[in-house]
Protein backbone atom coordinates (compact mmCIF):
# COMPACT_ATOMS: atom_id res chain seq x y z
CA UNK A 1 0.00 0.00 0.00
CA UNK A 2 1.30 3.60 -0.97
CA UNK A 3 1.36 5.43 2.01
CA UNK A 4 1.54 9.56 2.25
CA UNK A 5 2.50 11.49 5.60
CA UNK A 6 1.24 14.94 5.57
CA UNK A 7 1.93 17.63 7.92
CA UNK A 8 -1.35 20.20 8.64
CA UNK A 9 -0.86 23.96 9.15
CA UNK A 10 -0.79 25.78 12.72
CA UNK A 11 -4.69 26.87 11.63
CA UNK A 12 -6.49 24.98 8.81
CA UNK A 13 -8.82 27.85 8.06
CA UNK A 14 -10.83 29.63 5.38
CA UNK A 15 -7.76 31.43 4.39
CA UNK A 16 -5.32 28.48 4.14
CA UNK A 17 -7.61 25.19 4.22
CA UNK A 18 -8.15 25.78 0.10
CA UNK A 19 -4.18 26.54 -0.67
CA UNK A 20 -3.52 23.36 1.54
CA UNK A 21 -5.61 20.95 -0.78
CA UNK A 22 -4.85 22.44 -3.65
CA UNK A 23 -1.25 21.67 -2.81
CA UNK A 24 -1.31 18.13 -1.18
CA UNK A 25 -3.81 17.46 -4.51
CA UNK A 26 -1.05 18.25 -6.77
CA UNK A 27 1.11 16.64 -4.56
CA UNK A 28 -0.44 13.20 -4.41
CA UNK A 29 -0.32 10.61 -6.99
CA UNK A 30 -3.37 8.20 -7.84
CA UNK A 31 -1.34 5.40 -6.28
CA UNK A 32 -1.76 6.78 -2.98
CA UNK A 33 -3.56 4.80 -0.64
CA UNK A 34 -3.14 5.53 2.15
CA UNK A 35 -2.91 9.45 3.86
CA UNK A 36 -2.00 10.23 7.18
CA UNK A 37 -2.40 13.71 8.20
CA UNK A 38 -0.34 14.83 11.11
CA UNK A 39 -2.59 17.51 13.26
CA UNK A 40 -0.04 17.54 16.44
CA UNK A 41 0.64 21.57 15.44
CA UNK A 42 -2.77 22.42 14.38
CA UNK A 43 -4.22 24.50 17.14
CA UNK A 44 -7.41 25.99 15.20
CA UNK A 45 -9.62 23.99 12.69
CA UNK A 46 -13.17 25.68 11.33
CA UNK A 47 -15.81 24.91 9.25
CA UNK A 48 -13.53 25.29 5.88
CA UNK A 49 -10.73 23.30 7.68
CA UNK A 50 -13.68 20.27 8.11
CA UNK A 51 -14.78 20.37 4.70
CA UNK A 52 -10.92 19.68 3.15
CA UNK A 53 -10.34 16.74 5.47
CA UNK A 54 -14.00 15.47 4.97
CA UNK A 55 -13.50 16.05 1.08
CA UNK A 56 -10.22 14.16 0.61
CA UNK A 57 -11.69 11.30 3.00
CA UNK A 58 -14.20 10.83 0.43
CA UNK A 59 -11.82 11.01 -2.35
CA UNK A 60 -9.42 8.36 -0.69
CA UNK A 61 -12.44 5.91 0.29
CA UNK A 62 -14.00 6.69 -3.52
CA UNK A 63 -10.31 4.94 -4.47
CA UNK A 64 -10.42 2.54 -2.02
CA UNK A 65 -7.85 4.55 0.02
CA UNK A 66 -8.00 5.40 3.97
CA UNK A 67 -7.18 9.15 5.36
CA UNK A 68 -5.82 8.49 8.96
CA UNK A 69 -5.46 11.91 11.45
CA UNK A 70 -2.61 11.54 13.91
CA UNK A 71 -2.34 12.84 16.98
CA UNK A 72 -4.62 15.79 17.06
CA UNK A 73 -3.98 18.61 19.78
CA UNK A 74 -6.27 18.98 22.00
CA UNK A 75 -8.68 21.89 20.48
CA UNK A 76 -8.88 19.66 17.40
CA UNK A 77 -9.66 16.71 19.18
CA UNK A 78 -12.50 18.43 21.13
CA UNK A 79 -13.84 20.07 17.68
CA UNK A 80 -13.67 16.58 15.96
CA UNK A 81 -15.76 14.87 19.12
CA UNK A 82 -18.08 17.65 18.92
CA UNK A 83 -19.17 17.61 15.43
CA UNK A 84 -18.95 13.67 15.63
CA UNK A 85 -16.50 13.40 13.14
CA UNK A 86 -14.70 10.63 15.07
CA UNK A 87 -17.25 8.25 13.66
CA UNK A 88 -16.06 9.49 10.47
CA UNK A 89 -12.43 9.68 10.41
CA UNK A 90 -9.45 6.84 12.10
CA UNK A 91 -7.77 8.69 14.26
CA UNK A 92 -4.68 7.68 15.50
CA UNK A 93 -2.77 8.65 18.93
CA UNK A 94 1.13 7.91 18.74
């Protein structure tokens, strides 16, 4: 399985969550499988922020691919509980 390890911004925002996925889009190749996105400096996440990881999760699973979040701070741990996004995403504490 091709695996990708990508690191989030500080804040995954309106202003930088669409430059982000435009650039780990580009980046990516179809073989990848498998994306781990590292959240451990990510302090702020909104509603934009969401929609990119939610979007590229259903790109990945469209592919047959998983999207994995590692070790989210705190803030974006509490966010993701809250909107019950946990169901949604694997989400992995190293």
């Amino acid at each position: 399985m091709n695996a990708t390890a990508i690191i989030a911004p500080a804040e995954l925002c309106s202003t930088t969550s669409r430059q982000w996925k435009e650039r780990i889009t580009k980046d990516l190749t179809e073989q990848a499988q498998e994306i781990s996105i590292d959240l451990s400096k990510t302090r702020f996440i909104d509603s934009s922020g969401l929609g990119v990881l939610l979007s590229l999760n259903k790109t990945l699973r469209a592919k047959g691919g998983v999207l994995k979040l590692l070790n989210p701070s705190s803030a974006v741990a509490q966010l993701i509980e809250l909107t019950r996004l946990h169901r949604v995403f694997e989400i992995v504490h190293a």
